[in-house]
Protein backbone atom coordinates (compact mmCIF):
# COMPACT_ATOMS: atom_id res chain seq x y z
CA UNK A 1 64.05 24.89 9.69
CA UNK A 2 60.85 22.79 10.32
CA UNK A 3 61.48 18.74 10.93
CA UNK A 4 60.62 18.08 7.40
CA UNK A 5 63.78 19.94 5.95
CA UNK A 6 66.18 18.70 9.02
CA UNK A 7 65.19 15.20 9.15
CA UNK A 8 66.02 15.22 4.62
CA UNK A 9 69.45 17.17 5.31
CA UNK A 10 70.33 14.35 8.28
CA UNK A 11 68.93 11.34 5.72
CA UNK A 12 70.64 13.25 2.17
CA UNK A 13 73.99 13.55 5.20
CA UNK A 14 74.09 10.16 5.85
CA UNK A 15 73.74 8.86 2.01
CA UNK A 16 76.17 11.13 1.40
CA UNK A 17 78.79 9.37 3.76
CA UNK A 18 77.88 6.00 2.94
CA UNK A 19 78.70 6.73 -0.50
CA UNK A 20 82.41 8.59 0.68
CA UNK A 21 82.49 5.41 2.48
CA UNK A 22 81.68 3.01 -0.37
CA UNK A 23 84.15 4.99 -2.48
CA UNK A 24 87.16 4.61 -0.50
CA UNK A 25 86.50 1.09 0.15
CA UNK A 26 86.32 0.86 -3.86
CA UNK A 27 89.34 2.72 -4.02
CA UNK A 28 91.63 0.86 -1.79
CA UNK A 29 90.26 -2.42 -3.66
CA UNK A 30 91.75 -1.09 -6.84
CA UNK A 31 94.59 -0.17 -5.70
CA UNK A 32 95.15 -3.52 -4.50
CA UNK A 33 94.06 -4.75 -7.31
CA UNK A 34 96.61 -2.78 -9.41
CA UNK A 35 99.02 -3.70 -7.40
CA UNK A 36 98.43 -7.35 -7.62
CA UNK A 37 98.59 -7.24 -10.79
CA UNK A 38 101.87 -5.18 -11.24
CA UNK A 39 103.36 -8.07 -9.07
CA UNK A 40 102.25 -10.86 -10.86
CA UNK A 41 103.83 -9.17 -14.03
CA UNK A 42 100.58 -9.20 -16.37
CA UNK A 43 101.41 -7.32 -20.18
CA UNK A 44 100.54 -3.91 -19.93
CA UNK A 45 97.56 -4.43 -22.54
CA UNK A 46 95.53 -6.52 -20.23
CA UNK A 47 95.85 -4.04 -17.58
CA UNK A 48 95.12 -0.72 -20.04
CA UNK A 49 91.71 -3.20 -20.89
CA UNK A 50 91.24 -3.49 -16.83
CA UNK A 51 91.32 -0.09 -16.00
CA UNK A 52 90.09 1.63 -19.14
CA UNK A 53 86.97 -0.47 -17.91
CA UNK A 54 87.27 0.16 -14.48
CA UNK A 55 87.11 4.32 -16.43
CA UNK A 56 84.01 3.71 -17.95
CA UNK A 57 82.30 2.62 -15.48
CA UNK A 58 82.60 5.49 -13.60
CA UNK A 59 82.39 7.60 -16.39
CA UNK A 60 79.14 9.73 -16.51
CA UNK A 61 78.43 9.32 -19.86
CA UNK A 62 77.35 5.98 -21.21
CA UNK A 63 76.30 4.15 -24.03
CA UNK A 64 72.86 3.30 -22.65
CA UNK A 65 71.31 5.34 -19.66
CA UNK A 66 72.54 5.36 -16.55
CA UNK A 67 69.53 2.97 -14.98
CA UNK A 68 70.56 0.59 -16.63
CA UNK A 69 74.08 -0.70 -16.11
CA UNK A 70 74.47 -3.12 -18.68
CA UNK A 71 77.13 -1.92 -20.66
CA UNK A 72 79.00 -0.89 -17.71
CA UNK A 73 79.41 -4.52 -16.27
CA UNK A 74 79.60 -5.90 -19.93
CA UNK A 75 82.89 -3.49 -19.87
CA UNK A 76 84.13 -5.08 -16.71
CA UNK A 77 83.09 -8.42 -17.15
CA UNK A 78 85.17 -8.27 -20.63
CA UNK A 79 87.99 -6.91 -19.34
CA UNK A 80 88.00 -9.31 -16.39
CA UNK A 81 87.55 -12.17 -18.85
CA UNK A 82 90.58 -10.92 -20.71
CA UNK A 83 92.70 -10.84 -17.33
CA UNK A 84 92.15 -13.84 -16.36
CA UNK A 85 92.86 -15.64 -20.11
CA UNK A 86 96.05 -13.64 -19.46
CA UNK A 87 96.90 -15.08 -16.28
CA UNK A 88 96.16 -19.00 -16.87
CA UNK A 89 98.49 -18.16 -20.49
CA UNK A 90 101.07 -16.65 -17.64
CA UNK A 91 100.71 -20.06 -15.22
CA UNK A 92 100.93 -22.27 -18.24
CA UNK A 93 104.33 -20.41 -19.53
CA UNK A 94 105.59 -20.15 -16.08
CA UNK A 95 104.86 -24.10 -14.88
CA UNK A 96 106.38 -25.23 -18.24
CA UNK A 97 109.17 -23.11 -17.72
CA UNK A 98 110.60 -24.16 -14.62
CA UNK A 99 109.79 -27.82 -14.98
CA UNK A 100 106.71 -27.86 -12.91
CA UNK A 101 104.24 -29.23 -15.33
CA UNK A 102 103.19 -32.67 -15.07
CA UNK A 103 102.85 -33.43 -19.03
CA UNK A 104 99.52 -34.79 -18.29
């Protein structure tokens, strides 16, 4: 092999592992994630929203080409928007539940 080809094997090598790396790291995070949100006993539909999301995004086919990865955040953004609707409706049920509110 001339230095050309070894130098783009060594450079396409260590993209490569940056992106195994970046992948596990984005792994783990959803697993936490999911398992955040098991504990804090979220409905089921605002999860399904999460992670059909979380799907699509990684999904190779898209509604607009790949470049451009507006629908793809739109997707997340929208399902995060629902979680977290879900969770301040969860706080407000749970504080006036056990007394905790202060009825201001």
């Amino acid at each position: 092999m001339n230095d050309f080809t070894t130098t783009a094997v060594v450079v396409l090598a260590a993209v490569a592992a940056l992106f195994l790396v970046l992948g596990i790291v984005a792994l783990a995070r959803l697993f936490r994630v999911w398992r955040e949100l098991r504990d804090a006993g979220v409905p089921g539909g605002a999860k399904l929203w999460f992670y059909a999301a979380v799907c699509y995004f990684f999904w190779p086919v898209d509604l607009l080409p790949d470049p451009v990865y507006l629908d793809d955040l739109g997707a997340v953004l929208l399902a995060l928007h629902n979680l977290r609707g879900r969770a301040r409706e969860l706080r407000g049920e749970q504080g006036e539940s056990d007394g905790s509110s202060t009825g201001r």
